[in-house]
PDB file of N, CA and C in Angstrom:
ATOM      1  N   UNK A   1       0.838  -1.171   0.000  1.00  0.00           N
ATOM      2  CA  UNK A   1       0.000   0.000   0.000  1.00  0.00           C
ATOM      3  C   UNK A   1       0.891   1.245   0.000  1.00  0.00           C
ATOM      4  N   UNK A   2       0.829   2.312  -0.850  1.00  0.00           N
ATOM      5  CA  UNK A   2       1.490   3.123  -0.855  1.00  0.00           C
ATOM      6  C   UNK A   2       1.084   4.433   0.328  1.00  0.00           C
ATOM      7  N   UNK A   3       1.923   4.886   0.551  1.00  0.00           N
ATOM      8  CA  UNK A   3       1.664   6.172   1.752  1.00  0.00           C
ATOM      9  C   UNK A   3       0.562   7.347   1.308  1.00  0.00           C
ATOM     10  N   UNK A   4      -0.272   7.605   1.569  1.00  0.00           N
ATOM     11  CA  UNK A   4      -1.079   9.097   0.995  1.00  0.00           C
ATOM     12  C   UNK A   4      -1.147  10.061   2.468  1.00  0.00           C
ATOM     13  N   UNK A   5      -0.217  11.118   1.668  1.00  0.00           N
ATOM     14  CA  UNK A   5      -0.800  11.800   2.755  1.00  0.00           C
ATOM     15  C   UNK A   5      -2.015  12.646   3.121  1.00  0.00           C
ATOM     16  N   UNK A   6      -2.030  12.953   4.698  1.00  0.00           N
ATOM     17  CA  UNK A   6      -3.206  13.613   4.682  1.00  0.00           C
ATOM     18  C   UNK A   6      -3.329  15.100   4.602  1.00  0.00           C
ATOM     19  N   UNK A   7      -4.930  15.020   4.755  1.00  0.00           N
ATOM     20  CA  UNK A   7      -5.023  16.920   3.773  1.00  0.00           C
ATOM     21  C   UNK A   7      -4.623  17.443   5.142  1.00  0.00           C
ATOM     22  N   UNK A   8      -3.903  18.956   5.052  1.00  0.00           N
ATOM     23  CA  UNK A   8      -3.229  19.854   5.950  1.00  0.00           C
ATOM     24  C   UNK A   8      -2.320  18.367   6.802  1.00  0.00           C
ATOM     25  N   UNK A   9      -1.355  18.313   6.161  1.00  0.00           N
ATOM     26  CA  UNK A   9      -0.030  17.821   7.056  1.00  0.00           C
ATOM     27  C   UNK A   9       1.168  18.090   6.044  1.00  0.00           C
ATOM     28  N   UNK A  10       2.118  17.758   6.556  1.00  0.00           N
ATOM     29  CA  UNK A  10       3.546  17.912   5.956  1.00  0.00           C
ATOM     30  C   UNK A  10       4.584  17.052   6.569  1.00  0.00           C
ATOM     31  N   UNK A  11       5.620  16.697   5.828  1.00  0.00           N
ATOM     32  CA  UNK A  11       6.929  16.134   6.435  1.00  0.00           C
ATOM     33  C   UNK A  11       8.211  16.701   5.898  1.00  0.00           C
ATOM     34  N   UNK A  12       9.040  16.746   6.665  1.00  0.00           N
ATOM     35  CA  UNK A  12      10.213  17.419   6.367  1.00  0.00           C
ATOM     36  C   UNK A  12      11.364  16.660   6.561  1.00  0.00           C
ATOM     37  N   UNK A  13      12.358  16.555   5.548  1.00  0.00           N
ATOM     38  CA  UNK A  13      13.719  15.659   6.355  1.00  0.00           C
ATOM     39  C   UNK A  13      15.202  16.753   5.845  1.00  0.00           C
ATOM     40  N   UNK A  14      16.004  16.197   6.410  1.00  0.00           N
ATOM     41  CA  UNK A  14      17.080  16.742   6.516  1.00  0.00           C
ATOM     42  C   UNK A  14      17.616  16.637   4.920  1.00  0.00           C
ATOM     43  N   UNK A  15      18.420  18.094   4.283  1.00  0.00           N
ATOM     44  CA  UNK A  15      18.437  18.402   2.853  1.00  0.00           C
ATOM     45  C   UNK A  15      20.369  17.319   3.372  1.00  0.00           C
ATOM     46  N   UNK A  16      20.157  16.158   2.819  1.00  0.00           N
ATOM     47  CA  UNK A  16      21.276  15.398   2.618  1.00  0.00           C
ATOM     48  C   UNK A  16      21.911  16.385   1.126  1.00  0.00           C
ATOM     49  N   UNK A  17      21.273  16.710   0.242  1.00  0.00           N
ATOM     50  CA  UNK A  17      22.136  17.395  -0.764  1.00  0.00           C
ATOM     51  C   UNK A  17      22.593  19.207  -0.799  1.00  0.00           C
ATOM     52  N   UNK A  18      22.319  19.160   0.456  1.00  0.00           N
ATOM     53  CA  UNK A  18      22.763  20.970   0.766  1.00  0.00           C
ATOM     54  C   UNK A  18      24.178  21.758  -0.010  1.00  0.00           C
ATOM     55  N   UNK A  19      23.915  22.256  -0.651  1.00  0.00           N
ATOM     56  CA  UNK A  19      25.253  22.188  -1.807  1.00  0.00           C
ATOM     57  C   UNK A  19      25.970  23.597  -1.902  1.00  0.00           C
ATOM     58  N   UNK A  20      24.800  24.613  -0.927  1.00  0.00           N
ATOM     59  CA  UNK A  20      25.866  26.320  -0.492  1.00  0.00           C
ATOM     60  C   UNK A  20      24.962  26.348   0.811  1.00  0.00           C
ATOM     61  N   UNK A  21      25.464  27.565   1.011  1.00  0.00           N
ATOM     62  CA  UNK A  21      24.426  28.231   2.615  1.00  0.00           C
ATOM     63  C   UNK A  21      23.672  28.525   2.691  1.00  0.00           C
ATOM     64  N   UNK A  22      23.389  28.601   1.433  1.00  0.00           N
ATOM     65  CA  UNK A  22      21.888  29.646   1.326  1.00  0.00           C
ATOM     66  C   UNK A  22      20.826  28.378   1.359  1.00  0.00           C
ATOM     67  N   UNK A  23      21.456  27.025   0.961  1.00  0.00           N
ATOM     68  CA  UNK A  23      20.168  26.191   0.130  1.00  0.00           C
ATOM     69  C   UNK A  23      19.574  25.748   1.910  1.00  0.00           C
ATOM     70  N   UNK A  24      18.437  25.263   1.897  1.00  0.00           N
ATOM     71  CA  UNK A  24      17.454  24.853   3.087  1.00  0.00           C
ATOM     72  C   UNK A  24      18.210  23.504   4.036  1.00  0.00           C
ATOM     73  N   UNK A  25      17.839  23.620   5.385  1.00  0.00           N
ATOM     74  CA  UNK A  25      18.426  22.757   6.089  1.00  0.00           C
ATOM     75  C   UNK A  25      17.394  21.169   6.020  1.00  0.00           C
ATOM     76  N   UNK A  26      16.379  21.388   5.158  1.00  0.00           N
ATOM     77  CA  UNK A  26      15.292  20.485   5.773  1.00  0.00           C
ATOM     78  C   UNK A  26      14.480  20.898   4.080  1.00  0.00           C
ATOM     79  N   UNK A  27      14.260  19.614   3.855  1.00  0.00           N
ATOM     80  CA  UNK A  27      13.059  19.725   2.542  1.00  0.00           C
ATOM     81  C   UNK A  27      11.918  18.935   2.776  1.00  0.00           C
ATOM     82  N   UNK A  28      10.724  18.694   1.948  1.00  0.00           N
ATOM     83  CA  UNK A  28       9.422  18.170   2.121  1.00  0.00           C
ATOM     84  C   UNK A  28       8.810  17.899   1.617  1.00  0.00           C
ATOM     85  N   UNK A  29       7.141  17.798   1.801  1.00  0.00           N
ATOM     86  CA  UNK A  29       5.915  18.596   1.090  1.00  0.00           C
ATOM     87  C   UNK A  29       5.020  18.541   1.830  1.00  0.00           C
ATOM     88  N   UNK A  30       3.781  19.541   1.913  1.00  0.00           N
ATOM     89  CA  UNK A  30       2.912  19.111   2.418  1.00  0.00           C
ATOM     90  C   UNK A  30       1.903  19.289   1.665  1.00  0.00           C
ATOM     91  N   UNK A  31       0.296  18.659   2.282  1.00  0.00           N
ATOM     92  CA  UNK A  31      -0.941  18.761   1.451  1.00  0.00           C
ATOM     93  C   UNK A  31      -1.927  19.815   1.791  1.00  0.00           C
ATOM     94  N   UNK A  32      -2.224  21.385   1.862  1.00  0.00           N
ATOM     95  CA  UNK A  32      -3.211  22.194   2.586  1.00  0.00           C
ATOM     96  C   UNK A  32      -4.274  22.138   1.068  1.00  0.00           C
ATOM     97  N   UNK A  33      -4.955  21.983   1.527  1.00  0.00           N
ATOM     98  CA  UNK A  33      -6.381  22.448   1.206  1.00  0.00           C
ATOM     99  C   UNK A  33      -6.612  21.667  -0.055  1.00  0.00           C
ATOM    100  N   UNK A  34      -5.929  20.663  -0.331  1.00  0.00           N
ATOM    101  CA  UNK A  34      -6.283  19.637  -1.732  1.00  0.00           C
ATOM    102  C   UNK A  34      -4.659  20.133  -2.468  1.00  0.00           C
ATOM    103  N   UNK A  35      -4.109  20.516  -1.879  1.00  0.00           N
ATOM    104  CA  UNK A  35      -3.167  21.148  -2.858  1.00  0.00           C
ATOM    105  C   UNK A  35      -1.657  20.280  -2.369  1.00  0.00           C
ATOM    106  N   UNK A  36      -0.724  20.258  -3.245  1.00  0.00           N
ATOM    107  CA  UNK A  36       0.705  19.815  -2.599  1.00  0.00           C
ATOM    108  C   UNK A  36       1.505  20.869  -2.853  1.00  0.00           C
ATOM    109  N   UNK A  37       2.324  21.139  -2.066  1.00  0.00           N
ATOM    110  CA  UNK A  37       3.460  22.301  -1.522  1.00  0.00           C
ATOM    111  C   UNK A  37       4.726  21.483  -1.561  1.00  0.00           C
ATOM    112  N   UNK A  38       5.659  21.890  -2.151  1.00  0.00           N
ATOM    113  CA  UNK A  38       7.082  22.022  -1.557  1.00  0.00           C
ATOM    114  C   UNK A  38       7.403  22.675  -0.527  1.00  0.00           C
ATOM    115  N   UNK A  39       8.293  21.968   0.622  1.00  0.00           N
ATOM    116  CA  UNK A  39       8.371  22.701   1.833  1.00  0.00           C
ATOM    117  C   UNK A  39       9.896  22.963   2.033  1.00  0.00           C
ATOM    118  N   UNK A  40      10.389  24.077   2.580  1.00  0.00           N
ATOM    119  CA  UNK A  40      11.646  24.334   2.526  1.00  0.00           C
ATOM    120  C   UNK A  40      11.878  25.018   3.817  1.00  0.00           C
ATOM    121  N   UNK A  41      13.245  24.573   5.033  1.00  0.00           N
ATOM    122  CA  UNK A  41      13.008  25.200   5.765  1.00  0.00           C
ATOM    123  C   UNK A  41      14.539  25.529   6.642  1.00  0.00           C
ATOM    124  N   UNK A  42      14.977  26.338   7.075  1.00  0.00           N
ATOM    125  CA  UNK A  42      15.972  26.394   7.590  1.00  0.00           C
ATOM    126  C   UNK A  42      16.597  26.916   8.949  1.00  0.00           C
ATOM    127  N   UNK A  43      17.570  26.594   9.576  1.00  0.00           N
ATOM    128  CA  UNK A  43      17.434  27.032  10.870  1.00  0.00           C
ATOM    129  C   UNK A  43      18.332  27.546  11.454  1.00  0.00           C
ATOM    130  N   UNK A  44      17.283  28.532  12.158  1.00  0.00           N
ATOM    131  CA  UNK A  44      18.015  30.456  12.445  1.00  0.00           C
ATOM    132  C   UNK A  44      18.126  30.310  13.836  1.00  0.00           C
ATOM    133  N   UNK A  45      18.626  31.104  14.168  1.00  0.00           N
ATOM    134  CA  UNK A  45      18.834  31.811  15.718  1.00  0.00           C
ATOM    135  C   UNK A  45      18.465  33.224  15.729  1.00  0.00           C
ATOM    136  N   UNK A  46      18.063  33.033  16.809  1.00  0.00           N
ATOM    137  CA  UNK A  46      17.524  34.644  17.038  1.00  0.00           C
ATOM    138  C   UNK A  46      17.377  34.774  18.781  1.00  0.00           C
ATOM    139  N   UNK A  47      16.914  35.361  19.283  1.00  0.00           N
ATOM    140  CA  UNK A  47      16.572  36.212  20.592  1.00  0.00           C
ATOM    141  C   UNK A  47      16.263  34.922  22.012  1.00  0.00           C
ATOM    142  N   UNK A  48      15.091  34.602  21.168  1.00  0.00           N
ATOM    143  CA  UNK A  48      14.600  33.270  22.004  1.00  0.00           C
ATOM    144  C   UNK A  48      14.992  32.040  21.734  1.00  0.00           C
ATOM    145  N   UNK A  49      16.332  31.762  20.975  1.00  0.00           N
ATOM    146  CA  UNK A  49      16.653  30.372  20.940  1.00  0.00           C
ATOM    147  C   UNK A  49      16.680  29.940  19.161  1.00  0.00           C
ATOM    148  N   UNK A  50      16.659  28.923  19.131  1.00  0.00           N
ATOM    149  CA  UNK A  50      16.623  28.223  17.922  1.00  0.00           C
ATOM    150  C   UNK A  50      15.530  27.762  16.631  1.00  0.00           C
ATOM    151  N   UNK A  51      15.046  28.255  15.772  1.00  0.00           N
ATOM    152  CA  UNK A  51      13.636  27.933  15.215  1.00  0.00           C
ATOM    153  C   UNK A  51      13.624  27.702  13.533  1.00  0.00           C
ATOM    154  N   UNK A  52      12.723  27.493  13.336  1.00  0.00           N
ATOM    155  CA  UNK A  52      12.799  26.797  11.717  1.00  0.00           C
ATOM    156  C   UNK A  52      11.592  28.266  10.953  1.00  0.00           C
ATOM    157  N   UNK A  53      12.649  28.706   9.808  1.00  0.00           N
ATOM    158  CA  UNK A  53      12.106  29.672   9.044  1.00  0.00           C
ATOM    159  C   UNK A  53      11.928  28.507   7.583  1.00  0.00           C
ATOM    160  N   UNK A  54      10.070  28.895   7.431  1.00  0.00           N
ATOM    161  CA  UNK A  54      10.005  28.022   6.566  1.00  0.00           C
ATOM    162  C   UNK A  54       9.274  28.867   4.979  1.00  0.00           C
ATOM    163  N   UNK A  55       9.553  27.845   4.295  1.00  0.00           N
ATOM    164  CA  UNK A  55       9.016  28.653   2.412  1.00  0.00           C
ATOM    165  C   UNK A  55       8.279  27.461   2.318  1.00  0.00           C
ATOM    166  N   UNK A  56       6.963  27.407   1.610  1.00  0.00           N
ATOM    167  CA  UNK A  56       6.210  27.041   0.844  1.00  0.00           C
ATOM    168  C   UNK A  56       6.026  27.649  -0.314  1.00  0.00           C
ATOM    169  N   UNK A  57       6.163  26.341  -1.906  1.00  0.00           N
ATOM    170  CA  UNK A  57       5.989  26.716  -3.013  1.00  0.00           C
ATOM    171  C   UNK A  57       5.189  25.496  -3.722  1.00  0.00           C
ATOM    172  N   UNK A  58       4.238  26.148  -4.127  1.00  0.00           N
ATOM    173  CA  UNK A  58       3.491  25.262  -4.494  1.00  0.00           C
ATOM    174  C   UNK A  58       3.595  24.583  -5.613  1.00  0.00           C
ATOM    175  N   UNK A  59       3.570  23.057  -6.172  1.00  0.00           N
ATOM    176  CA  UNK A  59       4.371  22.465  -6.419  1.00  0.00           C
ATOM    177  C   UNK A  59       4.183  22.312  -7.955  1.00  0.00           C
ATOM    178  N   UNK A  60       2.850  22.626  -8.435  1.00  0.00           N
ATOM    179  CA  UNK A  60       2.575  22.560  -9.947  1.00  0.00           C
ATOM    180  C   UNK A  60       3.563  24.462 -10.188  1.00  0.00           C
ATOM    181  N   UNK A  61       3.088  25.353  -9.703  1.00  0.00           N
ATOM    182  CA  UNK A  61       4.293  26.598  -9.994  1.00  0.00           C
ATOM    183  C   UNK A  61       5.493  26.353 -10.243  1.00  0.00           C
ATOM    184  N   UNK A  62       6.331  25.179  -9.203  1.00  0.00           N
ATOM    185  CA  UNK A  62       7.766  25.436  -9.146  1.00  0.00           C
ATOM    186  C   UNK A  62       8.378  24.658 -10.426  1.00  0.00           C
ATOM    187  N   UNK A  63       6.887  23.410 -10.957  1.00  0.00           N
ATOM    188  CA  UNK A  63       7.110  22.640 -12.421  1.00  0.00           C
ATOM    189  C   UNK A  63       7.384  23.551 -13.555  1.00  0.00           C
ATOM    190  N   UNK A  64       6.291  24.693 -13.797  1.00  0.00           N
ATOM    191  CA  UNK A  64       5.942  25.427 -14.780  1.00  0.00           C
ATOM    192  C   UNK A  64       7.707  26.441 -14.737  1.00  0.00           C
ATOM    193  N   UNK A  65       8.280  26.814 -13.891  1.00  0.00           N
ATOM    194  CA  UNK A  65       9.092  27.161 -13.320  1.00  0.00           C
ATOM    195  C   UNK A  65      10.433  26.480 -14.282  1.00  0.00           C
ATOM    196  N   UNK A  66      10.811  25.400 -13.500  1.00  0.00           N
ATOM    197  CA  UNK A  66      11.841  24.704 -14.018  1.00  0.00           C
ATOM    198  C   UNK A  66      11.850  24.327 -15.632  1.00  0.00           C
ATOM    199  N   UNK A  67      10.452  24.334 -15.977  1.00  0.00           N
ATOM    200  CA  UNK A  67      10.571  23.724 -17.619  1.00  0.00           C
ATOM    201  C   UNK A  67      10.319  25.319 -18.430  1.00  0.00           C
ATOM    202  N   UNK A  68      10.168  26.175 -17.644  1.00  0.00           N
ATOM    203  CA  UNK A  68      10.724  27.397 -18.697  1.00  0.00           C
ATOM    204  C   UNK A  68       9.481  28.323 -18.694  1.00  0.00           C
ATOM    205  N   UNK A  69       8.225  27.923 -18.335  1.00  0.00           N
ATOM    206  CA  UNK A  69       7.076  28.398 -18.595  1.00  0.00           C
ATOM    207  C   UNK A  69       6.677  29.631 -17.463  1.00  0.00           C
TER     208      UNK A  69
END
């Protein structure tokens, strides 16, 4: 049985191919509202400690994107 995820959740794992500083510590996707997201997220310091600044791009955009459109 293959995995489906559910609507409004996400998973994130550690970007094993991190390739400068800028690129995300943690990649994903999640599902809000019928939709799938690319999740991108990385982790800052600031005032109160340690926390994850995150980007969502939604995932048919980032296609149209890469193939030129």
């Amino acid at each position: 049985m293959a995995y489906e995820q559910k609507e409004n959740s996400g998973v994130l794992f550690t970007n094993d191919k991190k390739d400068k500083p800028s690129s995300p510590d943690y990649k994903g996707n999640a599902n809000i509202g019928g939709k799938t997201y690319w999740v991108s997220g990385w982790k800052k310091t600031g005032k109160k400690g340690t926390f994850l600044s995150l980007a969502l791009t939604e995932k048919q955009d980032r296609q149209q994107q890469d193939s030129g459109f």
